[in-house]
Protein backbone atom coordinates (compact mmCIF):
# COMPACT_ATOMS: atom_id res chain seq x y z
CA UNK A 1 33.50 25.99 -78.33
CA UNK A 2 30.05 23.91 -77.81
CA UNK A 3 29.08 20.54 -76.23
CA UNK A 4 30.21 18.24 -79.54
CA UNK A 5 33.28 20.06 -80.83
CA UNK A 6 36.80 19.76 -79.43
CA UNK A 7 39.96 22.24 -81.13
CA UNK A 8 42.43 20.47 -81.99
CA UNK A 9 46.35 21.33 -83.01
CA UNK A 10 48.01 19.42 -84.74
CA UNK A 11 51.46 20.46 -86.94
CA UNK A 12 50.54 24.32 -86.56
CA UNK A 13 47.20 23.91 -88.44
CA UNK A 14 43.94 23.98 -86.21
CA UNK A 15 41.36 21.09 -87.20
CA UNK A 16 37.56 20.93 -85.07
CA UNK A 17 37.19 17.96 -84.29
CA UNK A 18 33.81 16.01 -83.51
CA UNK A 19 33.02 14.36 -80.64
CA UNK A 20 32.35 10.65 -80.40
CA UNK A 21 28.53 11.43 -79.60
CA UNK A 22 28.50 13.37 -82.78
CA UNK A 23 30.43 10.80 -84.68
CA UNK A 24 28.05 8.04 -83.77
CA UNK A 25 24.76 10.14 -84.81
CA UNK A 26 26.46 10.93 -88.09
CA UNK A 27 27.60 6.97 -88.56
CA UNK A 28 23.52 6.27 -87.90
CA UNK A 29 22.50 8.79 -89.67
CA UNK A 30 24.73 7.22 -93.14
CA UNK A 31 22.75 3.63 -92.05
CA UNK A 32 19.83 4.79 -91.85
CA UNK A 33 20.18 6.55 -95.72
CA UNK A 34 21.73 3.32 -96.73
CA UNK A 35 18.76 1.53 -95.60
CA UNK A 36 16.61 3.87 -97.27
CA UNK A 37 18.59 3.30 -100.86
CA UNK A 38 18.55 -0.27 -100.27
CA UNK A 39 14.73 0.11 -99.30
CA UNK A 40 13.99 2.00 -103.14
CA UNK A 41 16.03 -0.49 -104.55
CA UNK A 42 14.36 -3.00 -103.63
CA UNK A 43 10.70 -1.44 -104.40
CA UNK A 44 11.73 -0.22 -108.00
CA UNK A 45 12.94 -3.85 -108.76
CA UNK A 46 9.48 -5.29 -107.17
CA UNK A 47 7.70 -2.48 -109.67
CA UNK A 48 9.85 -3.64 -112.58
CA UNK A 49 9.12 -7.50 -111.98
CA UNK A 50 4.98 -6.73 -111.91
CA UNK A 51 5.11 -3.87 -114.57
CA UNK A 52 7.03 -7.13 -116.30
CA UNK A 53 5.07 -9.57 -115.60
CA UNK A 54 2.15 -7.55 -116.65
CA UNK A 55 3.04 -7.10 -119.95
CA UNK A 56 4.12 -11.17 -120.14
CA UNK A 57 0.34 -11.46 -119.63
CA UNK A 58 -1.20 -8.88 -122.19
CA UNK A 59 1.37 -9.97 -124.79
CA UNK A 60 0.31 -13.82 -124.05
CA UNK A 61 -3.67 -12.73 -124.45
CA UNK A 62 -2.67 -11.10 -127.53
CA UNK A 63 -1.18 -14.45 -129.17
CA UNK A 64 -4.49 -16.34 -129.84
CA UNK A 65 -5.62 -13.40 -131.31
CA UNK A 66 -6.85 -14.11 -135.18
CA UNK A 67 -6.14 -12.29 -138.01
CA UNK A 68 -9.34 -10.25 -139.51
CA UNK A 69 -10.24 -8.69 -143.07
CA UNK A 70 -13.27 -6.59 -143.80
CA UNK A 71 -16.34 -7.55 -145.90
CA UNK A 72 -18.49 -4.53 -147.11
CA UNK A 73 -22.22 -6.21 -147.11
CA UNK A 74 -24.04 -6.74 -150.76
CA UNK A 75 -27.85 -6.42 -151.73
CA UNK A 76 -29.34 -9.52 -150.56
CA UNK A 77 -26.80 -11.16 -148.27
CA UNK A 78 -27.81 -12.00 -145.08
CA UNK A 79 -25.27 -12.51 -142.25
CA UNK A 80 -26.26 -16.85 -142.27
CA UNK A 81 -25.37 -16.96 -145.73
CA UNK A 82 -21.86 -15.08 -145.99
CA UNK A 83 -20.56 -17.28 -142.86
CA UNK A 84 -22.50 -20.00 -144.70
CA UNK A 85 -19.84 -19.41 -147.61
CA UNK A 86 -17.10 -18.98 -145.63
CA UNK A 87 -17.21 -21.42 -142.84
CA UNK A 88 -14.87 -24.33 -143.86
CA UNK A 89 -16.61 -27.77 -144.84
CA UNK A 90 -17.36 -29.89 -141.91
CA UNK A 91 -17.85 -26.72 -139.24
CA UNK A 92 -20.78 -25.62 -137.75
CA UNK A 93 -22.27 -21.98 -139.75
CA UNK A 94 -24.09 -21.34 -136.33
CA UNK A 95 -20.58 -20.88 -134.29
CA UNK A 96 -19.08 -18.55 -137.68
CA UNK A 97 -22.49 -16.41 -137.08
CA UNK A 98 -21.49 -16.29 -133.34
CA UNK A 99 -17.84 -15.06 -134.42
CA UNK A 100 -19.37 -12.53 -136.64
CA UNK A 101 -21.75 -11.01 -134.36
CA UNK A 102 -19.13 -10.76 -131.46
CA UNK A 103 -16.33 -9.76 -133.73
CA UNK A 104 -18.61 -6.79 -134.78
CA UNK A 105 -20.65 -6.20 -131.91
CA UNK A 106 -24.00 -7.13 -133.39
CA UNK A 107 -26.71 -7.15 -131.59
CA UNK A 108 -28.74 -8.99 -133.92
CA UNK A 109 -27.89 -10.77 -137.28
CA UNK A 110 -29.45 -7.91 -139.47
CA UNK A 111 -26.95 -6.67 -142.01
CA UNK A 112 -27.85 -3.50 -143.91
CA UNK A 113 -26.31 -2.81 -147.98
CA UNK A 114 -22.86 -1.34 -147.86
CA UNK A 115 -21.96 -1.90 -144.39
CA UNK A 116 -18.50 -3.24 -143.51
CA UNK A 117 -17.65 -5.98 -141.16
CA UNK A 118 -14.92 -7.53 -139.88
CA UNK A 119 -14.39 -11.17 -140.51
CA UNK A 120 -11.43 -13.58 -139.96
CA UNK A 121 -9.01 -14.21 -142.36
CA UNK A 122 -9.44 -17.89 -141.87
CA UNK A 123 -11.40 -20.73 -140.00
């Protein structure tokens, strides 16, 4: 028999029994893993709510997104003269030229005969 168990009788059957020192480090032992759980819990949920909130934020950047067609460049056409046709009366061509270039990653206004390019459905 060692330091922590006791033998106990009881009704003809013989049962080991724990000691109270034992008891106690198996009671904090069963906190201490119930704090850990509650501990995971809690991080998993505090994951969740940013992996949440993250996507809130992408989907809301995606909203003001326009809508875009291509255009497949003609001879002759210059890039000031297609958003000159399809800039909507009133608005400034120079700001539909600066949508065009940054839509299509221009680095100047130079179009070249066939080439597509991606324009907005509408202005």
């Amino acid at each position: 028999m060692t330091f922590s168990h006791a033998l106990m009788v009881r009704g003809g059957r013989r049962e080991v029994g724990l000691s109270n020192r034992v008891m106690r480090g198996v009671a904090g032992r069963s906190r201490s893993k119930h704090a850990g759980v509650c501990i995971v819990m809690l991080l998993v949920a505090l994951y969740g709510m940013g992996l949440g909130m993250m996507l809130g934020q992408q989907q809301d950047d995606h909203a003001g997104a326009a809508q875009v067609t291509s255009h497949i460049v003609q001879p002759g056409e210059t890039l000031w003269g297609y958003a000159t046709r399809i800039t909507p009366a009133g608005q400034d061509v120079s700001e539909t030229v600066d949508e065009l270039i940054a839509l299509n990653d221009l680095d100047s206004g130079n179009l070249r005969v066939g080439q597509h390019i991606v324009v907005p459905v509408e202005r």
